[in-house]
PDB file of N, CA and C in Angstrom:
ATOM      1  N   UNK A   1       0.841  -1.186   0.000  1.00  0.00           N
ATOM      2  CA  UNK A   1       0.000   0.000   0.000  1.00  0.00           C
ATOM      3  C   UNK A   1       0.881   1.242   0.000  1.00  0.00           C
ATOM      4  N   UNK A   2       0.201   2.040  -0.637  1.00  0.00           N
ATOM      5  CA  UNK A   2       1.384   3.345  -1.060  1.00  0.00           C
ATOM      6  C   UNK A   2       1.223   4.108   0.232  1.00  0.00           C
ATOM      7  N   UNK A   3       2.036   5.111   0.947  1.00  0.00           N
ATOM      8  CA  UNK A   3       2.106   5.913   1.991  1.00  0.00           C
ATOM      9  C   UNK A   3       1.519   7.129   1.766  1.00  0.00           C
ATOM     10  N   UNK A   4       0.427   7.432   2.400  1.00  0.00           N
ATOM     11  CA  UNK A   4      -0.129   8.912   2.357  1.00  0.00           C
ATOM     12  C   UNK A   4       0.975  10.269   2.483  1.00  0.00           C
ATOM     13  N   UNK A   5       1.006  10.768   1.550  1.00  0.00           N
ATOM     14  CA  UNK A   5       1.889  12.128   1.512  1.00  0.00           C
ATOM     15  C   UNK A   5       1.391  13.304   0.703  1.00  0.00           C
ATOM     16  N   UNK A   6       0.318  14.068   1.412  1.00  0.00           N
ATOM     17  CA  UNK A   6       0.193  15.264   1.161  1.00  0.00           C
ATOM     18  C   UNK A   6       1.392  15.854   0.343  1.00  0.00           C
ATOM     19  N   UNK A   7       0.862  16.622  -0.550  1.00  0.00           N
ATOM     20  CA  UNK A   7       1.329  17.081  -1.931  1.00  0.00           C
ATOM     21  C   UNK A   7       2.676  16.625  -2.532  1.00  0.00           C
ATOM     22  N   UNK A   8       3.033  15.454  -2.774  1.00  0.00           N
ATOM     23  CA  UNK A   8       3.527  14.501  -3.621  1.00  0.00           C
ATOM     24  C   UNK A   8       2.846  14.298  -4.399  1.00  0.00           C
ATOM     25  N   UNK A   9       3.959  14.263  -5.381  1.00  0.00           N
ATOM     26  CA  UNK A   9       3.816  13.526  -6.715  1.00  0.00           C
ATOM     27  C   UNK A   9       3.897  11.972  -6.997  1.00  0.00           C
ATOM     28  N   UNK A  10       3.475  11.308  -7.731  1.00  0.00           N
ATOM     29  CA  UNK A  10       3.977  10.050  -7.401  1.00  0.00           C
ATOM     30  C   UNK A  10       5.489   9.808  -7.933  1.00  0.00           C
ATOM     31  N   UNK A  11       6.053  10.720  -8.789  1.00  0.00           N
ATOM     32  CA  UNK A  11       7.644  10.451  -8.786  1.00  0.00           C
ATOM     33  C   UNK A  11       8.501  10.946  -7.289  1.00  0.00           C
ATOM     34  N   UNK A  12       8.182  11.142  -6.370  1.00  0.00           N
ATOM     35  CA  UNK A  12       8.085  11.431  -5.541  1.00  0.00           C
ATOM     36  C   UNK A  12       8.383  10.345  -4.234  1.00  0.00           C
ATOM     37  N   UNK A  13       7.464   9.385  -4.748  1.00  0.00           N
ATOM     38  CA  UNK A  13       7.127   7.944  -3.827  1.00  0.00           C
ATOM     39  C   UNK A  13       7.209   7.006  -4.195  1.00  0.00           C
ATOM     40  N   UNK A  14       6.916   6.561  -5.253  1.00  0.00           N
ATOM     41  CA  UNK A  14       6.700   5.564  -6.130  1.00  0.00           C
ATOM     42  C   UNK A  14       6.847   3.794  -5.359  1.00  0.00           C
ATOM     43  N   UNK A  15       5.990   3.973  -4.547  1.00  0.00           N
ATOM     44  CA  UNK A  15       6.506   2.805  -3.567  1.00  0.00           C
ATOM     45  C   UNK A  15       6.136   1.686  -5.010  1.00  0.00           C
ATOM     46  N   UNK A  16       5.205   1.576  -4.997  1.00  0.00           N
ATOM     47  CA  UNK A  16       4.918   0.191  -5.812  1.00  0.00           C
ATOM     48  C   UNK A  16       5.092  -0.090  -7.679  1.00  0.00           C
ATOM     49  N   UNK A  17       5.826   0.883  -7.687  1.00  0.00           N
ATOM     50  CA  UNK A  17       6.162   0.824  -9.290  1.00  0.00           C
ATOM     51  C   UNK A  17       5.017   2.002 -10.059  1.00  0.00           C
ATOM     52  N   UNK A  18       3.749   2.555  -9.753  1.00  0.00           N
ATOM     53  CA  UNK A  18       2.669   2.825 -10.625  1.00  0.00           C
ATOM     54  C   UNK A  18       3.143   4.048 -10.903  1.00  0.00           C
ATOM     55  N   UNK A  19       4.494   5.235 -10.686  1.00  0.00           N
ATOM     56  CA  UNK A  19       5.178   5.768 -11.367  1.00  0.00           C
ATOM     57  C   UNK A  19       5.566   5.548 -12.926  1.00  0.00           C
ATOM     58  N   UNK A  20       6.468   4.458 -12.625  1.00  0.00           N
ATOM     59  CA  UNK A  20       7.064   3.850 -13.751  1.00  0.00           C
ATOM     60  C   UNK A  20       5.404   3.303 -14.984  1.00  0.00           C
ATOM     61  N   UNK A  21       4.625   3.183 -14.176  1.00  0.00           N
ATOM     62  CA  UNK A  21       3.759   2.664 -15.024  1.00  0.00           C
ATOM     63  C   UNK A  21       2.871   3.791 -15.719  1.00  0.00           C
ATOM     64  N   UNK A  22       3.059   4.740 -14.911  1.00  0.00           N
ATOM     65  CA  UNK A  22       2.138   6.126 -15.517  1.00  0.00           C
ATOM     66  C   UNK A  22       3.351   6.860 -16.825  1.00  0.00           C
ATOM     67  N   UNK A  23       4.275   6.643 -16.337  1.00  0.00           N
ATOM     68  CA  UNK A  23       5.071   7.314 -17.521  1.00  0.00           C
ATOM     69  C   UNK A  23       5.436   6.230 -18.785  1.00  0.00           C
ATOM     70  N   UNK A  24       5.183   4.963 -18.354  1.00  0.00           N
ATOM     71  CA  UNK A  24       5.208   4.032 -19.740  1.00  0.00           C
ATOM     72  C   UNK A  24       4.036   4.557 -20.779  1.00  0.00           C
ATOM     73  N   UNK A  25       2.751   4.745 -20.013  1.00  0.00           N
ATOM     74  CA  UNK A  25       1.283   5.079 -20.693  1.00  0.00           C
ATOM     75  C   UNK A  25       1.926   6.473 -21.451  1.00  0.00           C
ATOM     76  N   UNK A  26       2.481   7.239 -20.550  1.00  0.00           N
ATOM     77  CA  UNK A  26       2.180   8.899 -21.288  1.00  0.00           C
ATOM     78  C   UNK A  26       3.274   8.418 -22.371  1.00  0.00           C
ATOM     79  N   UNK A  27       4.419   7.684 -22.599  1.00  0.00           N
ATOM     80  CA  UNK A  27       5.348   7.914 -23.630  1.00  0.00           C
ATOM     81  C   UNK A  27       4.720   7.205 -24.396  1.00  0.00           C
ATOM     82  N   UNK A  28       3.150   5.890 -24.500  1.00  0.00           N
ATOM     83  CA  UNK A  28       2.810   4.863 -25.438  1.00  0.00           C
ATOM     84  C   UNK A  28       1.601   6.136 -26.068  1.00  0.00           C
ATOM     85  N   UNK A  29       1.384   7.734 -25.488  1.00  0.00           N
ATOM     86  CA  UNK A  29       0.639   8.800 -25.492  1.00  0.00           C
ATOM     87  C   UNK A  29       0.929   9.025 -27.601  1.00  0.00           C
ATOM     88  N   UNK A  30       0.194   9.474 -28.038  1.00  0.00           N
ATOM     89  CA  UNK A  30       0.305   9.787 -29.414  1.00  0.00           C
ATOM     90  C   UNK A  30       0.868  11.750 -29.072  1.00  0.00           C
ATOM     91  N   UNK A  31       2.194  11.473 -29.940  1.00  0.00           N
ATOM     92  CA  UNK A  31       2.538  12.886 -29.179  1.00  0.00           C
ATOM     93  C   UNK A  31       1.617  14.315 -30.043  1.00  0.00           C
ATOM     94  N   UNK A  32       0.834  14.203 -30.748  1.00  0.00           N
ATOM     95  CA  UNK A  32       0.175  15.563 -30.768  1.00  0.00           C
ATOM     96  C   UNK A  32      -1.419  15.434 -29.195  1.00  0.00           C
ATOM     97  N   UNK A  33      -0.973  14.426 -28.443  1.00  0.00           N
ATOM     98  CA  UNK A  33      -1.936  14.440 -27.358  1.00  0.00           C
ATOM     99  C   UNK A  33      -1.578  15.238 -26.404  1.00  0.00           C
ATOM    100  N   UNK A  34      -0.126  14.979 -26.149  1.00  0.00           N
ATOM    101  CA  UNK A  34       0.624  15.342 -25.350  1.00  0.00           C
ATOM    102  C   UNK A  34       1.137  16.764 -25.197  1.00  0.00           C
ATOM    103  N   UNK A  35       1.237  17.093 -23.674  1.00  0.00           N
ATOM    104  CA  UNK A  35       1.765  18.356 -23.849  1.00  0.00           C
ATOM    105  C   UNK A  35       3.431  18.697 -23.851  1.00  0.00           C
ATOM    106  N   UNK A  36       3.679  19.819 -24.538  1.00  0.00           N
ATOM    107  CA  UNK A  36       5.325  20.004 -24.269  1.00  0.00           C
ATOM    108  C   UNK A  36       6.002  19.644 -22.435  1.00  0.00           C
ATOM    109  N   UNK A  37       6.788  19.788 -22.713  1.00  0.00           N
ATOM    110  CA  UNK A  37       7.750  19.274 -21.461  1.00  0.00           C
ATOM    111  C   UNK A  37       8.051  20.450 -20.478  1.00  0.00           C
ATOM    112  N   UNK A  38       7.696  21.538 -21.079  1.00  0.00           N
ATOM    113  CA  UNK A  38       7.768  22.927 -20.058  1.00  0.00           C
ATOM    114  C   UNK A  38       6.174  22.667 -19.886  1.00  0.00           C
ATOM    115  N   UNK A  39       4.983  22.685 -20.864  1.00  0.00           N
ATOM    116  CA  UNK A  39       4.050  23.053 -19.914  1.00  0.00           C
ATOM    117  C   UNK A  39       3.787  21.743 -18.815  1.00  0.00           C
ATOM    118  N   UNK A  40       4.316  20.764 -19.441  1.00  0.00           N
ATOM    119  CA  UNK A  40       3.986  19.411 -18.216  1.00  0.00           C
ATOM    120  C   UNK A  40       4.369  19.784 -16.883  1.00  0.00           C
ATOM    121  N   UNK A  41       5.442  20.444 -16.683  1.00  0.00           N
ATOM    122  CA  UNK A  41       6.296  20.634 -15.697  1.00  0.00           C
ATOM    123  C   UNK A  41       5.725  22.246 -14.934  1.00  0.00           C
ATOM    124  N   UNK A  42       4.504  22.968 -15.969  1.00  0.00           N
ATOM    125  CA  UNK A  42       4.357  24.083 -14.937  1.00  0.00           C
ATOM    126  C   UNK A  42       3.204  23.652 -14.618  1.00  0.00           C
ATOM    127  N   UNK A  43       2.424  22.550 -15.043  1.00  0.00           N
ATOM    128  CA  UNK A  43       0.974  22.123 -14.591  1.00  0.00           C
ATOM    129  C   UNK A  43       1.258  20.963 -13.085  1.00  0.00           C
ATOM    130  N   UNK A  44       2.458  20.303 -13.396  1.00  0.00           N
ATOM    131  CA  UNK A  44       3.023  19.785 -12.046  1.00  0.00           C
ATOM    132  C   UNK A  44       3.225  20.206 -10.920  1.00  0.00           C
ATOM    133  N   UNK A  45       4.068  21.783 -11.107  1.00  0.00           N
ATOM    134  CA  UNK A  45       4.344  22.499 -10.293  1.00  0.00           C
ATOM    135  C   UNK A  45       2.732  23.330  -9.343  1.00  0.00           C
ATOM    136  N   UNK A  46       1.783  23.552 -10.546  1.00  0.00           N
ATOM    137  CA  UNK A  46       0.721  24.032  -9.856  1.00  0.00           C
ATOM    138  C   UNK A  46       0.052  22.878  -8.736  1.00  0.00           C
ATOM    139  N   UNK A  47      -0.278  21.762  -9.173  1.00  0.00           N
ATOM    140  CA  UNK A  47      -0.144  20.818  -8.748  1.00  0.00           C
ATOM    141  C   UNK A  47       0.609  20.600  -7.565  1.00  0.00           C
ATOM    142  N   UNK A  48       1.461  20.959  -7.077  1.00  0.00           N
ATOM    143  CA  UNK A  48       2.178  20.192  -6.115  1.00  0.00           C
ATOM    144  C   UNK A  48       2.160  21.350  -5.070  1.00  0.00           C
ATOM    145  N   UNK A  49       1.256  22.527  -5.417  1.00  0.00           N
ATOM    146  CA  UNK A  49       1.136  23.882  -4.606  1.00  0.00           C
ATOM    147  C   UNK A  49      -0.415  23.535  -4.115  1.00  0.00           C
ATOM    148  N   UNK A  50      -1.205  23.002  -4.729  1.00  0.00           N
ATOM    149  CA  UNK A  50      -2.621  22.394  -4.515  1.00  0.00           C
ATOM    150  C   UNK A  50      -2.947  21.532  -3.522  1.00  0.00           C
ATOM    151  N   UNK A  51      -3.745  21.987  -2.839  1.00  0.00           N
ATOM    152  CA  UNK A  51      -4.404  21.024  -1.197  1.00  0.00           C
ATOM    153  C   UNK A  51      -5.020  19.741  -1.613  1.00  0.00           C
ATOM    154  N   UNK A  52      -5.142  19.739  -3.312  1.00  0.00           N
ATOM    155  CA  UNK A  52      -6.147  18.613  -3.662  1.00  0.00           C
ATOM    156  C   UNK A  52      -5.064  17.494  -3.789  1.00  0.00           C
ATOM    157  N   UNK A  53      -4.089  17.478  -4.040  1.00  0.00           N
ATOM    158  CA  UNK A  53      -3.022  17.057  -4.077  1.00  0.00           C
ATOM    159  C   UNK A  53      -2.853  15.648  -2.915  1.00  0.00           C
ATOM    160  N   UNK A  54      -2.836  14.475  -3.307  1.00  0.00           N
ATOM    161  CA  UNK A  54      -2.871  13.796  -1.979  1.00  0.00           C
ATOM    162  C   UNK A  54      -2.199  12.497  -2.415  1.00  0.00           C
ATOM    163  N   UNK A  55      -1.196  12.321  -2.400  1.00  0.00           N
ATOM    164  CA  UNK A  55      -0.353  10.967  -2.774  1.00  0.00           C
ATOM    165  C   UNK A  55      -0.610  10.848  -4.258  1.00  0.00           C
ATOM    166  N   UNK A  56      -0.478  11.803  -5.096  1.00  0.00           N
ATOM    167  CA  UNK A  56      -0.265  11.497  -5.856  1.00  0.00           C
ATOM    168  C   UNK A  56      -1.465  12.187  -6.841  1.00  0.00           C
ATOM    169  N   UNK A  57      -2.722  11.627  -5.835  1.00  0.00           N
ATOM    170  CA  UNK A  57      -3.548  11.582  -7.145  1.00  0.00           C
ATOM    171  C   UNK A  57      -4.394  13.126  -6.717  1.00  0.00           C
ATOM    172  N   UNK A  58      -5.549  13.725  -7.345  1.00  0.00           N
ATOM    173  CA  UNK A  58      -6.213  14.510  -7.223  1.00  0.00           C
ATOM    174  C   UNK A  58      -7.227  13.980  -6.264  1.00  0.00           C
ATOM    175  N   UNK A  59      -7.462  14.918  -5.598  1.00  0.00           N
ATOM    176  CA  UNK A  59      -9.102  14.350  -4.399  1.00  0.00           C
ATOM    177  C   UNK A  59     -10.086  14.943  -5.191  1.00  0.00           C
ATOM    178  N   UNK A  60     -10.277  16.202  -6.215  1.00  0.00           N
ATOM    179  CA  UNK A  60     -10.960  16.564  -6.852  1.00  0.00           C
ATOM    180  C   UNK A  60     -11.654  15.390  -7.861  1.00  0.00           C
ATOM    181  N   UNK A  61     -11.061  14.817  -8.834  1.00  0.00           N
ATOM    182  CA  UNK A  61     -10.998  14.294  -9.762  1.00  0.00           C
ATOM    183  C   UNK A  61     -11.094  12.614  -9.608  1.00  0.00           C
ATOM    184  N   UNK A  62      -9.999  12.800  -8.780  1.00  0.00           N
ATOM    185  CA  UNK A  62      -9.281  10.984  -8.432  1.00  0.00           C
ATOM    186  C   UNK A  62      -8.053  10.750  -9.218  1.00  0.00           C
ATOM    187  N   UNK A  63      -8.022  12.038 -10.214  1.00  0.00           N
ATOM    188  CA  UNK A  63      -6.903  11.271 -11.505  1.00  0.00           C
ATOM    189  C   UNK A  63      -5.456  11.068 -10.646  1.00  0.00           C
ATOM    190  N   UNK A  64      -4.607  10.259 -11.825  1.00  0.00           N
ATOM    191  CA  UNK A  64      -2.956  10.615 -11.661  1.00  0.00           C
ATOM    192  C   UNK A  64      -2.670  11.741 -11.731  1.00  0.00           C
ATOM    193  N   UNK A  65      -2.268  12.561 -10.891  1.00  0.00           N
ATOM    194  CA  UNK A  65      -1.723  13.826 -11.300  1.00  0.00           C
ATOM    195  C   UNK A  65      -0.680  13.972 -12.904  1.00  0.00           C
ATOM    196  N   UNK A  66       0.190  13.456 -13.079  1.00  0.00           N
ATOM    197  CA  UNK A  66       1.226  13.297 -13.750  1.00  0.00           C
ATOM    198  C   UNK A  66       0.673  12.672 -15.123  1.00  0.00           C
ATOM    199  N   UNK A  67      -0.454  11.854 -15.121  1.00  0.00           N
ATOM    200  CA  UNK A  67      -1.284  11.527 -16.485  1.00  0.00           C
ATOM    201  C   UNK A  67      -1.836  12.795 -16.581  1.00  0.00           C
ATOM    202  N   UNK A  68      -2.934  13.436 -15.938  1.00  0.00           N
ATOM    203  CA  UNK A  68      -3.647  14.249 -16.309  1.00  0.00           C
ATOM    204  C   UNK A  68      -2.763  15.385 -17.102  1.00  0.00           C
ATOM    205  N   UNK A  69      -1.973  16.412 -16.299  1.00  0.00           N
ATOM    206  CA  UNK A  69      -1.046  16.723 -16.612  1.00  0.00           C
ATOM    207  C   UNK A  69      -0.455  16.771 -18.462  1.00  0.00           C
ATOM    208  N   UNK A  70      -0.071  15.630 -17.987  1.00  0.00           N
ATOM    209  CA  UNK A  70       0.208  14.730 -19.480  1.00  0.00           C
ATOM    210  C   UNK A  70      -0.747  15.329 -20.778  1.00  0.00           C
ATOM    211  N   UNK A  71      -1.559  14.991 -20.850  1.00  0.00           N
ATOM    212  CA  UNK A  71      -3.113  15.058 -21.773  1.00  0.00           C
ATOM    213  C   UNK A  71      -2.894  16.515 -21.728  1.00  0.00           C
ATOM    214  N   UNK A  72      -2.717  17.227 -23.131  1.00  0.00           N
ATOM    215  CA  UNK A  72      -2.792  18.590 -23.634  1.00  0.00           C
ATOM    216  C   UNK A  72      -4.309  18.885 -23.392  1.00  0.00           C
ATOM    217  N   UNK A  73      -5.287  18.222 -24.028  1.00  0.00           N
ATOM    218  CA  UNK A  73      -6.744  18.613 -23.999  1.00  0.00           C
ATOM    219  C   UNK A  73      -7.112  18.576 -22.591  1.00  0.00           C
ATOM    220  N   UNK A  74      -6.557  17.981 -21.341  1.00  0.00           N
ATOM    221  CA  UNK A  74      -7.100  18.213 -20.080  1.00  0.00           C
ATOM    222  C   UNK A  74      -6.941  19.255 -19.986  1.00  0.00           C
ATOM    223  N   UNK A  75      -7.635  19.716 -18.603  1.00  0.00           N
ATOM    224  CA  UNK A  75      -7.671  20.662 -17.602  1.00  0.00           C
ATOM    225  C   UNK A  75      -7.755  20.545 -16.225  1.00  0.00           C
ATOM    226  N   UNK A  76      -7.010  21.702 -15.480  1.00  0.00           N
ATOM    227  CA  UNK A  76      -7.112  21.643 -13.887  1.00  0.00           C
ATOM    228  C   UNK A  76      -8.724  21.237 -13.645  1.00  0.00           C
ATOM    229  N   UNK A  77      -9.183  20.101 -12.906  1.00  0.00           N
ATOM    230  CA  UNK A  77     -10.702  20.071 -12.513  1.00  0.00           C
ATOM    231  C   UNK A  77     -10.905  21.016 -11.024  1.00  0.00           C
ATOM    232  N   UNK A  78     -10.012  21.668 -10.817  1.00  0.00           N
ATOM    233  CA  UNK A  78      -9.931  22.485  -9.487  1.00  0.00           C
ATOM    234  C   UNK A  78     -10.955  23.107 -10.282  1.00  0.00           C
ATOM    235  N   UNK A  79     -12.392  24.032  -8.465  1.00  0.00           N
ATOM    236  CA  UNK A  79     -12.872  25.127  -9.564  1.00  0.00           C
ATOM    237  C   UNK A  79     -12.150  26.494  -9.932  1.00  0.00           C
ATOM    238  N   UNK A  80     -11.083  26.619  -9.327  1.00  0.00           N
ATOM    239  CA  UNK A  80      -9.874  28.090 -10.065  1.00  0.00           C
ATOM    240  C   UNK A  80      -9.601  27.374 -11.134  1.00  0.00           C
ATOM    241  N   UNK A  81      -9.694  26.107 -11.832  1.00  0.00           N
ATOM    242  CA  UNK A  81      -8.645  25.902 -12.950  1.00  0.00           C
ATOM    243  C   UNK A  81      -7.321  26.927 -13.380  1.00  0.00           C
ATOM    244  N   UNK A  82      -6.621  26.254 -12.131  1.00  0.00           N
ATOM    245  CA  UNK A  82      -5.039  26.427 -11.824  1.00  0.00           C
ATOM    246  C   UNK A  82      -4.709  26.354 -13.338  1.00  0.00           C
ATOM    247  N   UNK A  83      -4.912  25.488 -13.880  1.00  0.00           N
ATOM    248  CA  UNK A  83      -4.240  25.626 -15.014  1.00  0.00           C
ATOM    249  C   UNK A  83      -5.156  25.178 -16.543  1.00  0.00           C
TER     250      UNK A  83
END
């Protein structure tokens, strides 16, 4: 069972591998899905400033942080849509 850690990422923790497994999915991602590598990294960063933030995943949503992220056509499901 993964360890509760308020605003972590799961690269962060990755106790049980589902790191490694979220970034196999985003690279098997068709890259016009995907977002560039700066905005991945400023939607992370909002993310990891966010209370919804809870081992990883969103309490808003439920998602992977780091998939969602991922996905150009997503959006923050916060209601500020952080990003």
């Amino acid at each position: 069972m993964m360890p509760v850690c308020k605003r972590c990422l799961l690269a962060d923790m990755d106790a049980d591998g589902v790191y490694q497994a979220i970034q196999r999915r985003i690279a098997q991602m068709p890259e016009e899905q995907r977002t560039d590598g700066e905005t991945y990294r400023q939607r992370l960063a909002c993310c990891r400033g966010c209370d919804a933030l809870v081992s990883g995943l969103c309490r808003i949503c439920g998602c992977f942080i780091e998939l969602r992220a991922a996905k150009a056509a997503m959006h923050c499901p916060h209601p500020d849509h952080f990003w």
